[in-house]
PDB file of N, CA and C in Angstrom:
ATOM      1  N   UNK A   1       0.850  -1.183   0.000  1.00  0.00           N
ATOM      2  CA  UNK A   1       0.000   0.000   0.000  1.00  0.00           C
ATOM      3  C   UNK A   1       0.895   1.246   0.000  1.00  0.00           C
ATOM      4  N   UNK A   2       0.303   2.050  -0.916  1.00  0.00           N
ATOM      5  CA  UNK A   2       1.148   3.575  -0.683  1.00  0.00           C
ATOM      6  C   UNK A   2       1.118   4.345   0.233  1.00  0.00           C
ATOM      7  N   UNK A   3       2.434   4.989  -0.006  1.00  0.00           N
ATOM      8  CA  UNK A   3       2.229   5.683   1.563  1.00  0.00           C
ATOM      9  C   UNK A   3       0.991   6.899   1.285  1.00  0.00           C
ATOM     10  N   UNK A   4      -0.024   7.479   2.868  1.00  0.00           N
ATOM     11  CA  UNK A   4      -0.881   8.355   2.535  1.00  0.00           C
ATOM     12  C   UNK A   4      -0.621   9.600   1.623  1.00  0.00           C
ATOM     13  N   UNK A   5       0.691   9.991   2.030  1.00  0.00           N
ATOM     14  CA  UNK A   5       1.168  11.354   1.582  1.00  0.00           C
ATOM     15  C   UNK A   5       0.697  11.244  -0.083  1.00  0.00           C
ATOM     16  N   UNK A   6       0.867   9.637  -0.721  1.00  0.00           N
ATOM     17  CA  UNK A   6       0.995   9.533  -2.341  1.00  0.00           C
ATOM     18  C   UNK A   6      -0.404   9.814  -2.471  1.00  0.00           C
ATOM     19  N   UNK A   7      -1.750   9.127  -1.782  1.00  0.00           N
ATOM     20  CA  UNK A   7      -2.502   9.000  -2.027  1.00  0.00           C
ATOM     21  C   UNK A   7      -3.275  10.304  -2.027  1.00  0.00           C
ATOM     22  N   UNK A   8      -3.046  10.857  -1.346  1.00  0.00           N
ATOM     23  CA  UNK A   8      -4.007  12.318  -0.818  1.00  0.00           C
ATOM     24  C   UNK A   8      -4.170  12.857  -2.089  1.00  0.00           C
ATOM     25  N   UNK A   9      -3.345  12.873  -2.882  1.00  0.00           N
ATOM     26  CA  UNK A   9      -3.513  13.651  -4.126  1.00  0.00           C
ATOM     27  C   UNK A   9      -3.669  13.665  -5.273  1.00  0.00           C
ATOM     28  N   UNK A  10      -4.049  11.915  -5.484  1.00  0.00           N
ATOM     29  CA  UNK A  10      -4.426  11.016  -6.526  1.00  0.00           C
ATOM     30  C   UNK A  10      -6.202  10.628  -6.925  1.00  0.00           C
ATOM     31  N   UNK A  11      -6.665  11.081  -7.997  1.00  0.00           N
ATOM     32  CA  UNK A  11      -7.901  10.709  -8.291  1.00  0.00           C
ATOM     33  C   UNK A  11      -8.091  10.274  -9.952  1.00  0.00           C
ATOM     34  N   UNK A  12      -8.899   9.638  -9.855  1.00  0.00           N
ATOM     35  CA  UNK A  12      -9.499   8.868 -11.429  1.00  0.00           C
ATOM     36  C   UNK A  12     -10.112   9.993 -11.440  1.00  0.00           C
ATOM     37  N   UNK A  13     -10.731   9.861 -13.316  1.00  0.00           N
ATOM     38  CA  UNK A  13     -11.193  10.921 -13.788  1.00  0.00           C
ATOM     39  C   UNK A  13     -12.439  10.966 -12.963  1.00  0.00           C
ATOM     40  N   UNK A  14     -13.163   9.783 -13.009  1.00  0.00           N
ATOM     41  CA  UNK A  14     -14.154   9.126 -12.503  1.00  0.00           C
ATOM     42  C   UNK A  14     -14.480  10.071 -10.720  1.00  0.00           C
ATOM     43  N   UNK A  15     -13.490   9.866 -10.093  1.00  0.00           N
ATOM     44  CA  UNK A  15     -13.808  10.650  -8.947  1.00  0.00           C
ATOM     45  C   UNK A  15     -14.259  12.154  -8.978  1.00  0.00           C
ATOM     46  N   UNK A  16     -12.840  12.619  -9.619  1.00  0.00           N
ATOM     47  CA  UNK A  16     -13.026  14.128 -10.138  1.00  0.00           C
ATOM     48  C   UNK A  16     -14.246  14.600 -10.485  1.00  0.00           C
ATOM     49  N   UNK A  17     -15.223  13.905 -11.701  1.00  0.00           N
ATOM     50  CA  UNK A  17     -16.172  14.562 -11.832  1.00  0.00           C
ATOM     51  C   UNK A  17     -17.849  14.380 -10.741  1.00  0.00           C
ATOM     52  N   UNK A  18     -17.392  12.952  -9.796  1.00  0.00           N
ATOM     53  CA  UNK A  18     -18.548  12.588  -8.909  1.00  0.00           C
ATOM     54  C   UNK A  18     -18.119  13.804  -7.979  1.00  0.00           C
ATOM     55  N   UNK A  19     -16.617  13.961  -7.255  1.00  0.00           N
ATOM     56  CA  UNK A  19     -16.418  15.179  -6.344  1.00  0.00           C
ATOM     57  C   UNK A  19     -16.617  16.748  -6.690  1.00  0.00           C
ATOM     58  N   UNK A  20     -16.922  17.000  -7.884  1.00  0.00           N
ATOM     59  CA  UNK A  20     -17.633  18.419  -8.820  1.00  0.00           C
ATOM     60  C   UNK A  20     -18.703  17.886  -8.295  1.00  0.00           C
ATOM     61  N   UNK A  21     -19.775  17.449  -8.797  1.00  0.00           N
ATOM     62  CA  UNK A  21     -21.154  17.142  -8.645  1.00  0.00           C
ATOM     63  C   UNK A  21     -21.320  17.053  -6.852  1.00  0.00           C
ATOM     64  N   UNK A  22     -20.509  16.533  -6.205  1.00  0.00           N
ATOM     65  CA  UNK A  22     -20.908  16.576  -4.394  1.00  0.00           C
ATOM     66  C   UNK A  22     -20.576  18.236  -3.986  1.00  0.00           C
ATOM     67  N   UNK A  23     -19.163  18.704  -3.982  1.00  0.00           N
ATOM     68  CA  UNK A  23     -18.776  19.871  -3.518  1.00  0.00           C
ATOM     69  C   UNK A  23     -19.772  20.760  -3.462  1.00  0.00           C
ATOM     70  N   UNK A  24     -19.303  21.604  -2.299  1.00  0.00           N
ATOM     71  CA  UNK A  24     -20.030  22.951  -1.995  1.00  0.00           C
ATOM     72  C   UNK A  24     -18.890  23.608  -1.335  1.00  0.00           C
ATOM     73  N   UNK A  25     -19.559  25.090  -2.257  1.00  0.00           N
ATOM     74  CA  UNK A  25     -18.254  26.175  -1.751  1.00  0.00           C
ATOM     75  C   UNK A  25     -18.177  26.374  -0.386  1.00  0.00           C
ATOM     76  N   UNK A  26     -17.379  26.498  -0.026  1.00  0.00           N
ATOM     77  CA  UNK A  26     -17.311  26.535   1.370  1.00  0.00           C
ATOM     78  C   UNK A  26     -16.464  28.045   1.776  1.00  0.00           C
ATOM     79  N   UNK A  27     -15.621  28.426   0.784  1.00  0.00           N
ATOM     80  CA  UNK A  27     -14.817  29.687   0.993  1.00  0.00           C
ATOM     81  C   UNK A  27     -14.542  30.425  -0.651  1.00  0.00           C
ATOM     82  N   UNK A  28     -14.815  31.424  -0.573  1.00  0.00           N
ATOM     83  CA  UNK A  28     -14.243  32.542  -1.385  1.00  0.00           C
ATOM     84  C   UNK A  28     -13.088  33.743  -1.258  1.00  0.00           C
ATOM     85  N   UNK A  29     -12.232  33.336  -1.855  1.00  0.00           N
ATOM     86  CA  UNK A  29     -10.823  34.219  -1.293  1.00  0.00           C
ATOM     87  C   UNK A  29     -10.695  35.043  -2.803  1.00  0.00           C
ATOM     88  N   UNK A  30     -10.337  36.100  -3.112  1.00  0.00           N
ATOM     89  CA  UNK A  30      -9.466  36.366  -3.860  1.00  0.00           C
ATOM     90  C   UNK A  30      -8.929  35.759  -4.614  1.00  0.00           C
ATOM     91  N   UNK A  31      -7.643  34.889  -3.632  1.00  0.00           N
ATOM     92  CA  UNK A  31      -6.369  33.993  -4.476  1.00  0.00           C
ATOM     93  C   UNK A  31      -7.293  32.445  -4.864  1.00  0.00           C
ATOM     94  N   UNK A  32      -8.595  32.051  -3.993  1.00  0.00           N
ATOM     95  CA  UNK A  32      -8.705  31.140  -4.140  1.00  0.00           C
ATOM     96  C   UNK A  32     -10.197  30.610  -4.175  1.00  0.00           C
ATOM     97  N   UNK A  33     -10.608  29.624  -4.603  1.00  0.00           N
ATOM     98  CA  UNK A  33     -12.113  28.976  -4.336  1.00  0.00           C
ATOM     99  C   UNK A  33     -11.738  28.127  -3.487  1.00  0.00           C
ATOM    100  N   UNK A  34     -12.529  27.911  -2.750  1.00  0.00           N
ATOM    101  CA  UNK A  34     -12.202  26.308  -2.283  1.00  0.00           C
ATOM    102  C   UNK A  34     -13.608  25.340  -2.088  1.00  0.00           C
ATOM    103  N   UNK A  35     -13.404  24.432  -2.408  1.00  0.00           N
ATOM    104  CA  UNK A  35     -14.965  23.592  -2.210  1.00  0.00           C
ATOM    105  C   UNK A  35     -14.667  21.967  -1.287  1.00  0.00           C
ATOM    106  N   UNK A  36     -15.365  21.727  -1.116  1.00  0.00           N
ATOM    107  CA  UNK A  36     -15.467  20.586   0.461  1.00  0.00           C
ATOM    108  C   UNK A  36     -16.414  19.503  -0.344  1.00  0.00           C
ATOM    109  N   UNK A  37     -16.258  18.490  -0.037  1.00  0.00           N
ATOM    110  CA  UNK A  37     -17.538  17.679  -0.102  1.00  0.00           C
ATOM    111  C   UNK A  37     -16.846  16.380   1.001  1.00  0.00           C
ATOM    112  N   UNK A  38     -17.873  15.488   1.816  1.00  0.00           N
ATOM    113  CA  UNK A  38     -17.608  14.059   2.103  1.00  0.00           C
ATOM    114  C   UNK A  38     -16.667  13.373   1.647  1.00  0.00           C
ATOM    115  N   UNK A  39     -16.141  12.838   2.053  1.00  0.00           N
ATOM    116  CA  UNK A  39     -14.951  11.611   1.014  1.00  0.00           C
ATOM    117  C   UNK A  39     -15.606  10.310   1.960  1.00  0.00           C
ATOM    118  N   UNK A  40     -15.712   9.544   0.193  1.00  0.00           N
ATOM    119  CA  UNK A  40     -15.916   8.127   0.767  1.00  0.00           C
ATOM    120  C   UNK A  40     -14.702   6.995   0.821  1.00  0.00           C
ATOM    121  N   UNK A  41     -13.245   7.793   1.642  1.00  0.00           N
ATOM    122  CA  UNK A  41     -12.451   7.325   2.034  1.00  0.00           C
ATOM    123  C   UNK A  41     -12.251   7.198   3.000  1.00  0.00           C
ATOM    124  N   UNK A  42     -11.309   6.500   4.100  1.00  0.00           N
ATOM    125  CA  UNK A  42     -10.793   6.636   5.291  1.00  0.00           C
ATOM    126  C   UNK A  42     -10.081   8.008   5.504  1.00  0.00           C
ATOM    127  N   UNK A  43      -9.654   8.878   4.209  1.00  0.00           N
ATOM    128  CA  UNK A  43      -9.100   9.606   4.298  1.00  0.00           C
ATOM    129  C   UNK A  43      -9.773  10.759   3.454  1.00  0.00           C
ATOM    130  N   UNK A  44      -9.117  12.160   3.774  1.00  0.00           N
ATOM    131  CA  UNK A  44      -9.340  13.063   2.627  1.00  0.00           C
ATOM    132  C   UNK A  44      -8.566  13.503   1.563  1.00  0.00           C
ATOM    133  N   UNK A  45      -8.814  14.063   0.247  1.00  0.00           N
ATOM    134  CA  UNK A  45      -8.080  13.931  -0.370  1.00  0.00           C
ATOM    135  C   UNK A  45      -8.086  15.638  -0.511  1.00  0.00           C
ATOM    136  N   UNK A  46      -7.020  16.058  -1.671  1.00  0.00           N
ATOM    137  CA  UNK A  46      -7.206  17.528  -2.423  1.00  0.00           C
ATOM    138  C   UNK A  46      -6.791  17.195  -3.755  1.00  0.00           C
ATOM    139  N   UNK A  47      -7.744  18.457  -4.206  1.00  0.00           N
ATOM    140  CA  UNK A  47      -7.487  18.632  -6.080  1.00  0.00           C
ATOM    141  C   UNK A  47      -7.104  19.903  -6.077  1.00  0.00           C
ATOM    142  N   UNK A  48      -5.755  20.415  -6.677  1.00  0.00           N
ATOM    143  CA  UNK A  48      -5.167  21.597  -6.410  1.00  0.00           C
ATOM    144  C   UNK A  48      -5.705  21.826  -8.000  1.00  0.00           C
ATOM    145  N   UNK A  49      -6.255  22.848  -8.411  1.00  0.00           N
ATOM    146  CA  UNK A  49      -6.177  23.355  -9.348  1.00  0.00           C
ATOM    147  C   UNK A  49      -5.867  24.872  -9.963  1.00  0.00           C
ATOM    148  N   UNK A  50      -4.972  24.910 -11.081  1.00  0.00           N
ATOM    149  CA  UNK A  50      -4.153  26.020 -11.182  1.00  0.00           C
ATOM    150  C   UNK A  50      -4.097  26.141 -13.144  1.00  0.00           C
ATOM    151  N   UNK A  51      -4.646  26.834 -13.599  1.00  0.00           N
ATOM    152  CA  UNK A  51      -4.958  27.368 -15.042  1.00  0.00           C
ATOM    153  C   UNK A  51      -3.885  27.754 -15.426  1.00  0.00           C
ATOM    154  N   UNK A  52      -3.423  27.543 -16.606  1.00  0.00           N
ATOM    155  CA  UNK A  52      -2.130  27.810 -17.026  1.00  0.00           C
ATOM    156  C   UNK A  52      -2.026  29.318 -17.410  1.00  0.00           C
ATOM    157  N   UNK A  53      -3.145  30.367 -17.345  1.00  0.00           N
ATOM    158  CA  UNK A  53      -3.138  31.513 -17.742  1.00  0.00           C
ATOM    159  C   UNK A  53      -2.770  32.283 -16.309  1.00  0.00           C
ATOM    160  N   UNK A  54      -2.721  31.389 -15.444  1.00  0.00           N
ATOM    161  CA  UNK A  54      -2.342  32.599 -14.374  1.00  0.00           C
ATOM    162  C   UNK A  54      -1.352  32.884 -13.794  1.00  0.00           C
ATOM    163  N   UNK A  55      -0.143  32.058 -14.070  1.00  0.00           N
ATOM    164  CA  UNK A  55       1.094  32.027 -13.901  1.00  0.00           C
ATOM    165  C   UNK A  55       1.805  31.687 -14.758  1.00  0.00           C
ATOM    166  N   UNK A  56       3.182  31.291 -14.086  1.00  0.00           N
ATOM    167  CA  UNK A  56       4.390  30.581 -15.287  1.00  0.00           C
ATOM    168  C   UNK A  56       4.265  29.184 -14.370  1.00  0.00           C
ATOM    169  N   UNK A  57       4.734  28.353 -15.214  1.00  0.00           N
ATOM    170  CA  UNK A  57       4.918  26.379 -14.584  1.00  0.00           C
ATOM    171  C   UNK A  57       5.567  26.569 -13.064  1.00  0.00           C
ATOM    172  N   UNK A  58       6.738  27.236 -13.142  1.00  0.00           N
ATOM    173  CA  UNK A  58       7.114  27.189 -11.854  1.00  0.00           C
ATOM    174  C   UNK A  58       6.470  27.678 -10.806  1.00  0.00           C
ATOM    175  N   UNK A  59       5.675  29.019 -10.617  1.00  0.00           N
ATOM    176  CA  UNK A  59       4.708  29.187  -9.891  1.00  0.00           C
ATOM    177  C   UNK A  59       3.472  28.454  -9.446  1.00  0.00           C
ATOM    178  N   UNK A  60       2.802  28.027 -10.750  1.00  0.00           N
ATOM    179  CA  UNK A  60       1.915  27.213 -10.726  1.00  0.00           C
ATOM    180  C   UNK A  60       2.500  25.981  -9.615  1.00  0.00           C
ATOM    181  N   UNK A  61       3.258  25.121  -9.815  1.00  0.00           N
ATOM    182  CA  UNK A  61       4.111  24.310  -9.348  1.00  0.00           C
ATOM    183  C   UNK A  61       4.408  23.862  -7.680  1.00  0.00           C
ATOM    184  N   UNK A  62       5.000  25.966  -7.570  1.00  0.00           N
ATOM    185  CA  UNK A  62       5.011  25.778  -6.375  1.00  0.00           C
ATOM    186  C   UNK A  62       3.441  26.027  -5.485  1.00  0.00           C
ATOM    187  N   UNK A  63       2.389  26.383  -5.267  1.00  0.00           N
ATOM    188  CA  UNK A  63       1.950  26.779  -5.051  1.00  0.00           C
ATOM    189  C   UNK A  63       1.114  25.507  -4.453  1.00  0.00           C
ATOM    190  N   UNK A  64       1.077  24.547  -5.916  1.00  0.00           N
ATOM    191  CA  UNK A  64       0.035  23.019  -5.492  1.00  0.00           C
ATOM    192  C   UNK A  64       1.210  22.751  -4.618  1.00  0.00           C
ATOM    193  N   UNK A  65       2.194  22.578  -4.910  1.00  0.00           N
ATOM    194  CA  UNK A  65       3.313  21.996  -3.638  1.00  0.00           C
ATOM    195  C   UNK A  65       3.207  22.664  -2.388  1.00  0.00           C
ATOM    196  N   UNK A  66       3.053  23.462  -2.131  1.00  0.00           N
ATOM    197  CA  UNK A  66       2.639  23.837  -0.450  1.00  0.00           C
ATOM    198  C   UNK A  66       0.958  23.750  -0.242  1.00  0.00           C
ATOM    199  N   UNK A  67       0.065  24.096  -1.716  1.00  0.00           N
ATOM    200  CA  UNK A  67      -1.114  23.396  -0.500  1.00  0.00           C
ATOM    201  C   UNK A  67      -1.287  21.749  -0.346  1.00  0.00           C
ATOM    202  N   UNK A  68      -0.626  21.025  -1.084  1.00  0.00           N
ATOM    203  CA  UNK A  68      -0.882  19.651  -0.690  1.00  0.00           C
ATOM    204  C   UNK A  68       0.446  19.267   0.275  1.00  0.00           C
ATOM    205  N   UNK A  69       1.013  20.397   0.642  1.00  0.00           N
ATOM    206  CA  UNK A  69       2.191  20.218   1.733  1.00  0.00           C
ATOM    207  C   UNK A  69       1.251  20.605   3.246  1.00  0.00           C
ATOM    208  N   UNK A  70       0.516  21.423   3.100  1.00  0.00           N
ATOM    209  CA  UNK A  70      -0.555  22.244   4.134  1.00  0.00           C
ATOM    210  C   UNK A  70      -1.525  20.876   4.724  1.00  0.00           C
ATOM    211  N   UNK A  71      -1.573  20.116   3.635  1.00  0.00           N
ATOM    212  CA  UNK A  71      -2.663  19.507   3.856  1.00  0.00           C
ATOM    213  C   UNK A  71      -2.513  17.897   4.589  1.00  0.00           C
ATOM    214  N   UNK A  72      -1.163  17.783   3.797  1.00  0.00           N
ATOM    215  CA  UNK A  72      -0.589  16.561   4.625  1.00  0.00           C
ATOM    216  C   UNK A  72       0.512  17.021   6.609  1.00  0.00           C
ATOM    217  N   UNK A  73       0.807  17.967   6.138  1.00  0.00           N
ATOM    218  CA  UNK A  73       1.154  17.897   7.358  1.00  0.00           C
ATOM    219  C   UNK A  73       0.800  18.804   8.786  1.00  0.00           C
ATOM    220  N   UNK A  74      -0.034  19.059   8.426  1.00  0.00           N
ATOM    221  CA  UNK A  74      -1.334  19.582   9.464  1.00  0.00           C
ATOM    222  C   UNK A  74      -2.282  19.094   9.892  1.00  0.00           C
ATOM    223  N   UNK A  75      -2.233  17.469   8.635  1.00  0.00           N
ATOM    224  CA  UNK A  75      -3.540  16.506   9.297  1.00  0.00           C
ATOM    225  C   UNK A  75      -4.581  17.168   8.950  1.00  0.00           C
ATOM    226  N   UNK A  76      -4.538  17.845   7.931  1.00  0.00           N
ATOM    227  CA  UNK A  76      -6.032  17.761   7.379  1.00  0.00           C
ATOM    228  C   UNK A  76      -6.266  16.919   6.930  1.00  0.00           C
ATOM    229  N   UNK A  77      -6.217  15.566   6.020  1.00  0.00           N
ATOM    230  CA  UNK A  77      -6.561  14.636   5.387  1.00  0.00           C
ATOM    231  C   UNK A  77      -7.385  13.557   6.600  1.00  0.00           C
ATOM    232  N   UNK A  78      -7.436  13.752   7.849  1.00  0.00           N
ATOM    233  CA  UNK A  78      -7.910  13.428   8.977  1.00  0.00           C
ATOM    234  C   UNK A  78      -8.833  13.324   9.019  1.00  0.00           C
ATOM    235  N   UNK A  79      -9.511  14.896   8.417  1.00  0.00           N
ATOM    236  CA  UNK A  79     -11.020  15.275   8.837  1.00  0.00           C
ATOM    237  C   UNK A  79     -12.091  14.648   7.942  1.00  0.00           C
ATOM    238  N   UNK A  80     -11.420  13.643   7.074  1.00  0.00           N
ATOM    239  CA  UNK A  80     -12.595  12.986   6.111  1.00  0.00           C
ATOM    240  C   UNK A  80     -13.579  13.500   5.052  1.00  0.00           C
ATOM    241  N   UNK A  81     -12.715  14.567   4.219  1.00  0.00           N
ATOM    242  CA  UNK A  81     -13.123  15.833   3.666  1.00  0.00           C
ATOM    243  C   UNK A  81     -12.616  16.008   2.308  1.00  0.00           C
ATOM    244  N   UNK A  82     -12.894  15.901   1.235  1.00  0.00           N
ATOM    245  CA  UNK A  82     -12.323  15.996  -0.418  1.00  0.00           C
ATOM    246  C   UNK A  82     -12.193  17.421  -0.178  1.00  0.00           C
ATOM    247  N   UNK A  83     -11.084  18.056  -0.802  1.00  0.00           N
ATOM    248  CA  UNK A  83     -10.883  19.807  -0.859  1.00  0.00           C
ATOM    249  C   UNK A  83     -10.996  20.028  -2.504  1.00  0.00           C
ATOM    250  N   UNK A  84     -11.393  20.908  -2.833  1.00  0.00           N
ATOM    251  CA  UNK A  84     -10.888  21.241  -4.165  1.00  0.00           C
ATOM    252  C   UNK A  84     -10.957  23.005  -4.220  1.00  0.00           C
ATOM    253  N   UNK A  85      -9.283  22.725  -4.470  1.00  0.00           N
ATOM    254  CA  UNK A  85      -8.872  23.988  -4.484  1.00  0.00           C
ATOM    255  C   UNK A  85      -8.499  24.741  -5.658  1.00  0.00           C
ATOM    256  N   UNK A  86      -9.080  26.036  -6.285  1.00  0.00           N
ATOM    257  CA  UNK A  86      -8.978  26.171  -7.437  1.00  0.00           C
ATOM    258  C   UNK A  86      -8.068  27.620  -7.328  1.00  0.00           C
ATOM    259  N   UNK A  87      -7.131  27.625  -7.525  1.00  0.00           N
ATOM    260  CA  UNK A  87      -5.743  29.165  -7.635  1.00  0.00           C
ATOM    261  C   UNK A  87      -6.349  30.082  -9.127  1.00  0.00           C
ATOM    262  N   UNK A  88      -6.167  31.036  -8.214  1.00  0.00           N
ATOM    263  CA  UNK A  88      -6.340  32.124  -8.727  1.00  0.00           C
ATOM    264  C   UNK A  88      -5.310  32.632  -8.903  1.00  0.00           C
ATOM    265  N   UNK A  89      -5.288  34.164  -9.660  1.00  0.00           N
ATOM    266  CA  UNK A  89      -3.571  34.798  -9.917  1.00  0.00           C
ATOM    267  C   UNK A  89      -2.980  35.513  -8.586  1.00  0.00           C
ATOM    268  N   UNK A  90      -4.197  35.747  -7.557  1.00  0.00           N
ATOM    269  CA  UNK A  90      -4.010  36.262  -6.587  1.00  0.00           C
ATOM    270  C   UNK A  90      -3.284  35.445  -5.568  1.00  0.00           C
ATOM    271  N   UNK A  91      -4.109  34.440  -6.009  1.00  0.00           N
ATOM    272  CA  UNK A  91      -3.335  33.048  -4.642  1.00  0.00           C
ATOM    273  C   UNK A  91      -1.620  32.838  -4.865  1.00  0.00           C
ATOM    274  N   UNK A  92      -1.247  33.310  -5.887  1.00  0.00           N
ATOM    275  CA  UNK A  92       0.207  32.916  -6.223  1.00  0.00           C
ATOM    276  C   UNK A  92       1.289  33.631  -5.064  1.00  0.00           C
ATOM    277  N   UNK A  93       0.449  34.924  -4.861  1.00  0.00           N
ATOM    278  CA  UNK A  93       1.571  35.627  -3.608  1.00  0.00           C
ATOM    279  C   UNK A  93       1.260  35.292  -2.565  1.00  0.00           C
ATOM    280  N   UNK A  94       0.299  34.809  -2.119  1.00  0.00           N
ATOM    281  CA  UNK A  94       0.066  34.507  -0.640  1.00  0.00           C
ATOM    282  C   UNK A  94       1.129  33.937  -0.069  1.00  0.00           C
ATOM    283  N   UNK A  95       1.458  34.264   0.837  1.00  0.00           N
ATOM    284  CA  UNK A  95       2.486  34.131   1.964  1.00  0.00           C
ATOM    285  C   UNK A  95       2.149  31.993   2.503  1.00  0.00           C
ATOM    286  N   UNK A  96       2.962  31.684   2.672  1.00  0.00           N
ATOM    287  CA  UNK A  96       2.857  29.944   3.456  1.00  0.00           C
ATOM    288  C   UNK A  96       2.074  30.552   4.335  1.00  0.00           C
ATOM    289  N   UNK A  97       2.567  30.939   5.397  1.00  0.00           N
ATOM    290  CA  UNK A  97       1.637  31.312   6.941  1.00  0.00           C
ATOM    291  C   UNK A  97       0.312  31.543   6.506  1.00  0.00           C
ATOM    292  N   UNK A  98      -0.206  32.540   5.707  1.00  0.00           N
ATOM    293  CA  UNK A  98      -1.385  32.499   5.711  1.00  0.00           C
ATOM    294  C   UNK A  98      -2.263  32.263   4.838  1.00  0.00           C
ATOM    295  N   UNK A  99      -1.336  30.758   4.184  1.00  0.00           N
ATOM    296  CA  UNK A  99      -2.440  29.969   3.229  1.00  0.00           C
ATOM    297  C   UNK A  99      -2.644  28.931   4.631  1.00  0.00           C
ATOM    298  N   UNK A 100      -2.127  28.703   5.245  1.00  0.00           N
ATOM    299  CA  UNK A 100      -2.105  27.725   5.987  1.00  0.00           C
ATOM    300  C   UNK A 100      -2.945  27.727   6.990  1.00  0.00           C
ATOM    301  N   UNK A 101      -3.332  29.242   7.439  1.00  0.00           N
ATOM    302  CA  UNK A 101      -4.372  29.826   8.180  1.00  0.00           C
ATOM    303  C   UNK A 101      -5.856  29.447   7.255  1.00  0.00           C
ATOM    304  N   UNK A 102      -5.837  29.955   6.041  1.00  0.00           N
ATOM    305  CA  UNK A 102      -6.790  29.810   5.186  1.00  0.00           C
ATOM    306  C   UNK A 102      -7.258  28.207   5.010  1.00  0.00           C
ATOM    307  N   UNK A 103      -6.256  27.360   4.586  1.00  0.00           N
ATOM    308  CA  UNK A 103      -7.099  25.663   4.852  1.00  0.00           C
ATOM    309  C   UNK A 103      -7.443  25.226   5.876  1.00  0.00           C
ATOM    310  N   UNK A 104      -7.020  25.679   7.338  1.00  0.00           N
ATOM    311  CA  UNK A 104      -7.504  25.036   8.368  1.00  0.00           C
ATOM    312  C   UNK A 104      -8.252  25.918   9.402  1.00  0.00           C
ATOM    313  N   UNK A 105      -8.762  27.248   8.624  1.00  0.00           N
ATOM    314  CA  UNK A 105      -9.936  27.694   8.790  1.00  0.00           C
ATOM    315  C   UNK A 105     -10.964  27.173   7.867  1.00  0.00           C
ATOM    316  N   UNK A 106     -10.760  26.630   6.761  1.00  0.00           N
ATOM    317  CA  UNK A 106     -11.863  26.056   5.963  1.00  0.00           C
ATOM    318  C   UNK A 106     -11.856  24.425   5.750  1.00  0.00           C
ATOM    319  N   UNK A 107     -10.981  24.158   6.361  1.00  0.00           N
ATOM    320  CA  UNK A 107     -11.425  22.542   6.797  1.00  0.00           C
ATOM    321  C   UNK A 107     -12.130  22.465   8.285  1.00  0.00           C
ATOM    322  N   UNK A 108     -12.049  23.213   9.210  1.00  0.00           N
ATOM    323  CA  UNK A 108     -12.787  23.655  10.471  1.00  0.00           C
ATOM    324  C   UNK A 108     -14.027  23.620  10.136  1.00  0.00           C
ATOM    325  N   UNK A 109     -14.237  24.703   9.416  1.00  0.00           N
ATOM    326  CA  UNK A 109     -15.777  25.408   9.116  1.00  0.00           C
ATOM    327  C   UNK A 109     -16.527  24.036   8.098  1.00  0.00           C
ATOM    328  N   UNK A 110     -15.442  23.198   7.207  1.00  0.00           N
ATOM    329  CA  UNK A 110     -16.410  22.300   6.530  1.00  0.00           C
ATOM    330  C   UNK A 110     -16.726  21.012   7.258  1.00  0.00           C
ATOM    331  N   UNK A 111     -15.684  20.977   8.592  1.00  0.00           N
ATOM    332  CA  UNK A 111     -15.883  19.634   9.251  1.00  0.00           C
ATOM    333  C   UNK A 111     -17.420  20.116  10.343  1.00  0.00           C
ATOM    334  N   UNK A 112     -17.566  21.394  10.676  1.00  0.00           N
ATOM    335  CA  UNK A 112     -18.744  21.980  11.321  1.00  0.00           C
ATOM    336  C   UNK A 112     -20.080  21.501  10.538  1.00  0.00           C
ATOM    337  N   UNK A 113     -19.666  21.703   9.093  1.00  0.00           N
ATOM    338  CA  UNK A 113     -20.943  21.598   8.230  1.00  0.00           C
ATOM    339  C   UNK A 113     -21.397  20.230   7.509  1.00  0.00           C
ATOM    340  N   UNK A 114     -20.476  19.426   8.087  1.00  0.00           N
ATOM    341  CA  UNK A 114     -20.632  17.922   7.596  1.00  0.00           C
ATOM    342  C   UNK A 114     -20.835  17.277   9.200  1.00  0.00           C
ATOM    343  N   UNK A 115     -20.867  17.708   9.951  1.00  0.00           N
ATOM    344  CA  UNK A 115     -21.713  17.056  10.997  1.00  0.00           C
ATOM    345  C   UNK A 115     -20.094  16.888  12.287  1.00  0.00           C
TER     346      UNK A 115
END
């Protein structure tokens, strides 16, 4: 079995479009959307998404690399929660510290709203 860290961030197409159809927004930022739904895993997963019009590769790049860094090692994947996170051009400057504030204020608020 893979380790979790591999898994958190792996989905069939198949999931992707059942986790569109569940999600609900849960936060509106500027830099970012973010949407929540149930996971019918032991675990939660994230879909970092980042449009090639809003940066260069390396930005883009780094950016999914610290929120699926946010997400594994803060133990959000805990809360039993699909994220899908969609970057904006704004989200590219956000500071680590307070993206990090931003997912685990909105994994809080979605673990409130899933019971």
């Amino acid at each position: 079995m893979p380790r979790i860290s591999k898994l958190i961030g792996t989905f069939t197409s198949q999931e992707v479009s059942t986790l569109f159809k569940k999600a609900k927004r849960m936060r509106i930022h500027p830099g970012f959307d973010i949407l929540c739904a149930p996971s019918d895993k032991d675990f939660g997963n994230i879909l970092v998404i980042t449009a090639g019009r809003i940066g260069k590769a390396h930005k883009r790049n780094l950016i999914r690399r610290r929120i699926k860094a946010i997400f594994y090692e803060q133990g959000l994947y805990k809360h039993r929660i699909d994220v899908i996170v969609i970057v904006k051009k704004q989200g590219l400057e956000l500071p680590f510290e307070q993206l990090t504030l931003l997912l685990k204020k909105t994994m809080s608020l979605a673990g409130k709203k899933n019971g």
